[in-house]
N, C-alpha and C. Protein backbone atom coordinates (compact mmCIF):
# COMPACT_ATOMS: atom_id res chain seq x y z
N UNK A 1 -36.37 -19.46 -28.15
CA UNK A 1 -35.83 -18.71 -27.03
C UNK A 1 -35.22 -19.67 -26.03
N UNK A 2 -34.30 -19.49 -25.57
CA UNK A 2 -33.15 -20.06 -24.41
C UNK A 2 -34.11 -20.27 -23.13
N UNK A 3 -33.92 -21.34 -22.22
CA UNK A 3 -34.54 -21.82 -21.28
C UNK A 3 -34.75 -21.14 -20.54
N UNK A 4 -35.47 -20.73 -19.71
CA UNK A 4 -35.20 -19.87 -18.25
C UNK A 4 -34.80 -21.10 -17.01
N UNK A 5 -33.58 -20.41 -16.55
CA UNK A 5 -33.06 -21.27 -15.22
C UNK A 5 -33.77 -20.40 -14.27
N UNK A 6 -34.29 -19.31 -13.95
CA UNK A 6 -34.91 -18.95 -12.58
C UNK A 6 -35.90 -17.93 -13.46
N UNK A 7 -37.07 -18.04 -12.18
CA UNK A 7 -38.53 -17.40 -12.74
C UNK A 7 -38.41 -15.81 -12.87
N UNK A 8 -39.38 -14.90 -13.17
CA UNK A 8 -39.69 -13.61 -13.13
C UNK A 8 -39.93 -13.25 -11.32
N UNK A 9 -40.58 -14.19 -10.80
CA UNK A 9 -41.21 -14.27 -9.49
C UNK A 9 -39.90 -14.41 -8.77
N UNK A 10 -38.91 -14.85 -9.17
CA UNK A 10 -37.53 -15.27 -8.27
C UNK A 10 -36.80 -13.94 -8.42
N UNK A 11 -36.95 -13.09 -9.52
CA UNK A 11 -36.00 -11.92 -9.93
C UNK A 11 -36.14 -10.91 -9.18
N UNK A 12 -38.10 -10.89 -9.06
CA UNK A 12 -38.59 -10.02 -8.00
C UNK A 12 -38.33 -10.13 -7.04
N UNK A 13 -38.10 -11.33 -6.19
CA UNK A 13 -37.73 -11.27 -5.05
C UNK A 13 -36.47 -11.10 -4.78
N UNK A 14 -35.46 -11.18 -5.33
CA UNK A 14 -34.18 -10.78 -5.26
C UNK A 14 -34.08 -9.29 -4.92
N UNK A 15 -34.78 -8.91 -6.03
CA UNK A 15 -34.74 -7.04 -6.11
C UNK A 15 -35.62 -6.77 -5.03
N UNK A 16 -36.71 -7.38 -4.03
CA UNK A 16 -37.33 -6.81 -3.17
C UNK A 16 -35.95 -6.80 -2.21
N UNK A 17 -35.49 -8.20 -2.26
CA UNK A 17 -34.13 -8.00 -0.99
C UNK A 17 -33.16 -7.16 -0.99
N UNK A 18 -33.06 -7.14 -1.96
CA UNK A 18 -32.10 -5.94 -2.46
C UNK A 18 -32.44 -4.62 -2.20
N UNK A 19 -33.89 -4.29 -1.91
CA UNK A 19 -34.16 -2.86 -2.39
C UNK A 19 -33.93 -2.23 -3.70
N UNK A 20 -34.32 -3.28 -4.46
CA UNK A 20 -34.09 -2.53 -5.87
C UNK A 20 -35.74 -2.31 -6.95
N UNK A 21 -35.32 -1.01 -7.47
CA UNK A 21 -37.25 -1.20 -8.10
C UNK A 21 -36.70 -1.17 -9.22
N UNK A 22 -37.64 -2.20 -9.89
CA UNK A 22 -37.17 -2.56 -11.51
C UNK A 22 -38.46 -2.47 -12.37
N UNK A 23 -37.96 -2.07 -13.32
CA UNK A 23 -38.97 -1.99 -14.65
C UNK A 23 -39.31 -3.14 -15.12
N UNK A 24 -40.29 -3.57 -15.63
CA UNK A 24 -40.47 -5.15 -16.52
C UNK A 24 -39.44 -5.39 -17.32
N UNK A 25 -38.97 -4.20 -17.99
CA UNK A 25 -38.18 -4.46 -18.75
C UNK A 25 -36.76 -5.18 -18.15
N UNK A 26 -36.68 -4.24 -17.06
CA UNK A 26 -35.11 -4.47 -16.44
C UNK A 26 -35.30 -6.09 -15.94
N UNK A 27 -36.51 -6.32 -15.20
CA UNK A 27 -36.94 -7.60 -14.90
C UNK A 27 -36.10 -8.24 -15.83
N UNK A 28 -37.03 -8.60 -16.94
CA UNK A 28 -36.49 -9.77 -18.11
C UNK A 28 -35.36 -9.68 -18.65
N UNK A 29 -34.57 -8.64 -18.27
CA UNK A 29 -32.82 -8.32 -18.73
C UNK A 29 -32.48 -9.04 -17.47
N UNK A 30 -32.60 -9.21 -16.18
CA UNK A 30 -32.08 -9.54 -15.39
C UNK A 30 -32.54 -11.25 -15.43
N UNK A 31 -33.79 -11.69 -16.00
CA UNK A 31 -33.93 -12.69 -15.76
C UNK A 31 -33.25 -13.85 -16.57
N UNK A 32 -32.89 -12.93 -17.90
CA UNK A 32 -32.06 -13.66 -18.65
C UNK A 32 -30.31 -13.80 -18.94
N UNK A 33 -29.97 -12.39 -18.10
CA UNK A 33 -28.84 -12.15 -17.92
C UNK A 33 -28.42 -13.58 -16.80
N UNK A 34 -29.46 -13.77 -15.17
CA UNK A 34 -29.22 -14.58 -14.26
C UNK A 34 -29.28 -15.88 -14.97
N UNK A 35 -30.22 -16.39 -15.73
CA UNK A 35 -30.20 -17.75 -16.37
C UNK A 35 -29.35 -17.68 -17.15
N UNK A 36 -28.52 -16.98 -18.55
CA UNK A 36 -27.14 -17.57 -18.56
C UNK A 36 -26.38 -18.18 -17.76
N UNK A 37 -26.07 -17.13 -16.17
CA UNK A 37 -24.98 -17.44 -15.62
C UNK A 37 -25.45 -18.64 -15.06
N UNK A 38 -26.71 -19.14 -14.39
CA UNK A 38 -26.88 -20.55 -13.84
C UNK A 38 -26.37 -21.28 -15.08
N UNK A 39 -26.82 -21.23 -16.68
CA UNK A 39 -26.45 -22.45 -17.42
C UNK A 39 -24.82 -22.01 -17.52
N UNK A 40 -24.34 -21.57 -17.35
CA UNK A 40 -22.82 -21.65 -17.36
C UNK A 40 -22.32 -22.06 -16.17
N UNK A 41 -23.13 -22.05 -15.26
CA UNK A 41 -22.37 -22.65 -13.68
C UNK A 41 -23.20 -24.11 -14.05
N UNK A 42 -24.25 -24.67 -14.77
CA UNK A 42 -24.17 -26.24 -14.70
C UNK A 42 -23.63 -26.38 -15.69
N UNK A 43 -22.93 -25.74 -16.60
CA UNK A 43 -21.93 -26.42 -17.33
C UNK A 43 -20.48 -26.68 -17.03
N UNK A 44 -20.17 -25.51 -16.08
CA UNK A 44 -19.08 -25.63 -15.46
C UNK A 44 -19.09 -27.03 -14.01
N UNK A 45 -20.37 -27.57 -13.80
CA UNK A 45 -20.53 -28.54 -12.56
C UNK A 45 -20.64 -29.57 -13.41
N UNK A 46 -20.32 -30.12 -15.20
CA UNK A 46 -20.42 -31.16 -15.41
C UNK A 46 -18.38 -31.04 -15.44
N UNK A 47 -18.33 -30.33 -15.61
CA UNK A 47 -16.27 -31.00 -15.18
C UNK A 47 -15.96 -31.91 -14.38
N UNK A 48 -15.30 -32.73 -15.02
CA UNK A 48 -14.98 -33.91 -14.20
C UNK A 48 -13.38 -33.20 -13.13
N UNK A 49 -13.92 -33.06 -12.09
CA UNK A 49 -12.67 -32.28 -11.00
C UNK A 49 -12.46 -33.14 -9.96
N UNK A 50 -12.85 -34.66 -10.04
CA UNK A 50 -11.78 -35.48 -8.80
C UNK A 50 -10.55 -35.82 -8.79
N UNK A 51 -9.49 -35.58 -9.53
CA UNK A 51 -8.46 -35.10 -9.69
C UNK A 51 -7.76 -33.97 -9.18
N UNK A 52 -8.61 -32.65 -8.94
CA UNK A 52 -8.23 -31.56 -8.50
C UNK A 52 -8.14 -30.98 -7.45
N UNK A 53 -6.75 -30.80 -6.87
CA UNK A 53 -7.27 -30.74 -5.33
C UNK A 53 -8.31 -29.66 -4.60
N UNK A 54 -8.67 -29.66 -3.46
CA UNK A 54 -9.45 -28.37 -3.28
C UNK A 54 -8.53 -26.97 -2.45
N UNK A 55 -8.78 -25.89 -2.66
CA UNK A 55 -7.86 -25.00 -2.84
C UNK A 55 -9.05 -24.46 -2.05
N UNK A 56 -8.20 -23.35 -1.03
CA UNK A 56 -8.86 -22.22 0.01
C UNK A 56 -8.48 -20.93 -1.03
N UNK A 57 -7.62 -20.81 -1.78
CA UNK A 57 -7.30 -19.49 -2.04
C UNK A 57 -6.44 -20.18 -3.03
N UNK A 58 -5.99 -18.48 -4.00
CA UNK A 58 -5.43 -19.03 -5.24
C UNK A 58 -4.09 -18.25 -5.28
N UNK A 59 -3.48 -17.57 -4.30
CA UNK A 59 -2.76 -16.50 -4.47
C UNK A 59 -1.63 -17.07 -2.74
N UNK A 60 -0.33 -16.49 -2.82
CA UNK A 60 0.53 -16.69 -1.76
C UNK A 60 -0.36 -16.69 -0.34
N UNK A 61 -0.32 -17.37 0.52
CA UNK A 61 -1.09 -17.04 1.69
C UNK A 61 -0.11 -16.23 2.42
N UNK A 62 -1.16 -15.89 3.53
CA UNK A 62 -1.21 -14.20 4.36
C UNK A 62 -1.13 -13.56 3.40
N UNK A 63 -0.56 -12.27 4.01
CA UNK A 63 -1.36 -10.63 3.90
C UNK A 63 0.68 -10.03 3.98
N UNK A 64 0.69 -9.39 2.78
CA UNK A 64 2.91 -9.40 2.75
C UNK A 64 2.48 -8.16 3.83
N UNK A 65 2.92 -7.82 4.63
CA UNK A 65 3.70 -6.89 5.61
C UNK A 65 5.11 -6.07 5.06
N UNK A 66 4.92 -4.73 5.88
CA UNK A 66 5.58 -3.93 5.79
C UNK A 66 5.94 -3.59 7.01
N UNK A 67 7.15 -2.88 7.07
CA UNK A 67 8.10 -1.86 8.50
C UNK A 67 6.97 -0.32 8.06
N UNK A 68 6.73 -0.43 9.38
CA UNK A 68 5.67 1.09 9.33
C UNK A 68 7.50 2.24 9.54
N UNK A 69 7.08 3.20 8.76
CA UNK A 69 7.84 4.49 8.06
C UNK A 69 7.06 5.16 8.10
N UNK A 70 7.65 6.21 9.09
CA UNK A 70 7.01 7.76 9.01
C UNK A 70 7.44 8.36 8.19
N UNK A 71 6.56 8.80 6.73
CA UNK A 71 6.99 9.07 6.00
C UNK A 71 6.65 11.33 5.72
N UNK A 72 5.62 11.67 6.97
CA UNK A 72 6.03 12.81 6.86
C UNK A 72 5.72 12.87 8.33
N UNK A 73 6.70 13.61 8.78
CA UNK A 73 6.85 13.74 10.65
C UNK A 73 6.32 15.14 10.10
N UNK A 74 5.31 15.37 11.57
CA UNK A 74 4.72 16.21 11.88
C UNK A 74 5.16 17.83 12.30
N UNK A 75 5.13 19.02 12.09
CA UNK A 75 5.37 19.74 11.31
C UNK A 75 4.37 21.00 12.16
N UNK A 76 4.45 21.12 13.43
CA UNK A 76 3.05 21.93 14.09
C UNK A 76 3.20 23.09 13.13
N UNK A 77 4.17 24.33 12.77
CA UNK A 77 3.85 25.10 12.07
C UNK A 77 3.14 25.13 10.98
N UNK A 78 3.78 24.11 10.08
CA UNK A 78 3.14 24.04 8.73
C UNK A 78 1.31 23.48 9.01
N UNK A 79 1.09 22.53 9.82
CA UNK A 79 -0.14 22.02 10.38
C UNK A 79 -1.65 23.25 10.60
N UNK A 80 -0.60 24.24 11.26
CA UNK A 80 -1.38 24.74 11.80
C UNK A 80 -1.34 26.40 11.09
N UNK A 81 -0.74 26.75 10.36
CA UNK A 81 -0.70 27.96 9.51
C UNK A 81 -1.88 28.57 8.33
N UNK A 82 -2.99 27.62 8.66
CA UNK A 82 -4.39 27.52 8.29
C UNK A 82 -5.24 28.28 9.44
N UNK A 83 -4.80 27.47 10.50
CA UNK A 83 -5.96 27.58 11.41
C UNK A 83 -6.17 29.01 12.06
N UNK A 84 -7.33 29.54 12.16
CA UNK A 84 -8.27 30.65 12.67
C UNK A 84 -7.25 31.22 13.39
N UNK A 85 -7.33 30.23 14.74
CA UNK A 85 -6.69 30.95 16.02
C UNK A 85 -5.74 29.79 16.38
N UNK A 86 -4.64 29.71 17.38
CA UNK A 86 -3.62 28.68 17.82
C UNK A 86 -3.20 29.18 19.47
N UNK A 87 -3.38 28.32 19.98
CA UNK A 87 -2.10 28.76 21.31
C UNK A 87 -1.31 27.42 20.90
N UNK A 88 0.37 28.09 20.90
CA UNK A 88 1.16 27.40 20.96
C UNK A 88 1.56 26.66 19.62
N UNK A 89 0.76 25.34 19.87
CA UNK A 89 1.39 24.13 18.97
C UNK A 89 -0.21 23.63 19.10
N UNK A 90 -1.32 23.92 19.06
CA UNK A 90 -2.55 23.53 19.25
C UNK A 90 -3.69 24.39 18.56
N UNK A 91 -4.53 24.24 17.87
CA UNK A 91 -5.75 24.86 17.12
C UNK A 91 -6.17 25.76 19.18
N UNK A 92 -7.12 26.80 18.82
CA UNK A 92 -7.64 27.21 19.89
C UNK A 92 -9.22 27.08 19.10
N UNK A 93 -10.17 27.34 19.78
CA UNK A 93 -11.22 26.66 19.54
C UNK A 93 -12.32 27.32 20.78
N UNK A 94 -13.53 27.75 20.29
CA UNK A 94 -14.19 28.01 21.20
C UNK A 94 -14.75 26.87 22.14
N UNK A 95 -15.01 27.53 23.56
CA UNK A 95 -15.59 26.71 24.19
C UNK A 95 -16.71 26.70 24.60
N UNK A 96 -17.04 24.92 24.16
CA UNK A 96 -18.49 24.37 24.16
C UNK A 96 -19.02 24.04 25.14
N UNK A 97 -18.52 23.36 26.17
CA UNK A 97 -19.15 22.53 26.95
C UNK A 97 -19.32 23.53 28.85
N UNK A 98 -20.03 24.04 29.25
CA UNK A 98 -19.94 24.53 30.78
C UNK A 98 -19.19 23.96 31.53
């Protein structure tokens, strides 16, 4: 059987932080599912990467922008051809407050 990189006792406490209630079973699916991914992250930390620069992000920086377009102008009839009651261009609505 494959090493364990983190305990049963470590899984539990994850899932207490979490709020998660787990079965024994789910336990040891999780405990071995998590120790793969640690032995694949120290296999991925023996790469030799001083060569590589270090990168904040992997994609164009900022956020692309758009021209705001009103793309359906407002419409009081159609809006309001649902509603109960209307004065005007406005829902009417009982009143709540004294």
């Amino acid at each position: 059987m494959d090493e364990k990189k983190i305990s049963l006792a470590q899984v539990r406490h994850v899932a207490m932080l979490a709020r998660l209630e787990l079965s024994p079973a789910e336990e040891e699916s999780l405990q071995s599912d998590l120790s793969a991914i640690l032995r694949y992250v120290d296999k991925l930390n023996q790469l030799n990467t001083d060569e590589v620069e270090a990168t904040a992000q992997v994609g164009e920086p900022g956020t692309l922008m758009r021209e705001d377009q009103v793309t359906n102008r407002p419409a009081a009839d159609e809006m309001l051809a649902n509603a109960p009651a209307r004065s005007g261009n406005y829902f009417k609505v009982p009143k709540i407050i004294e």
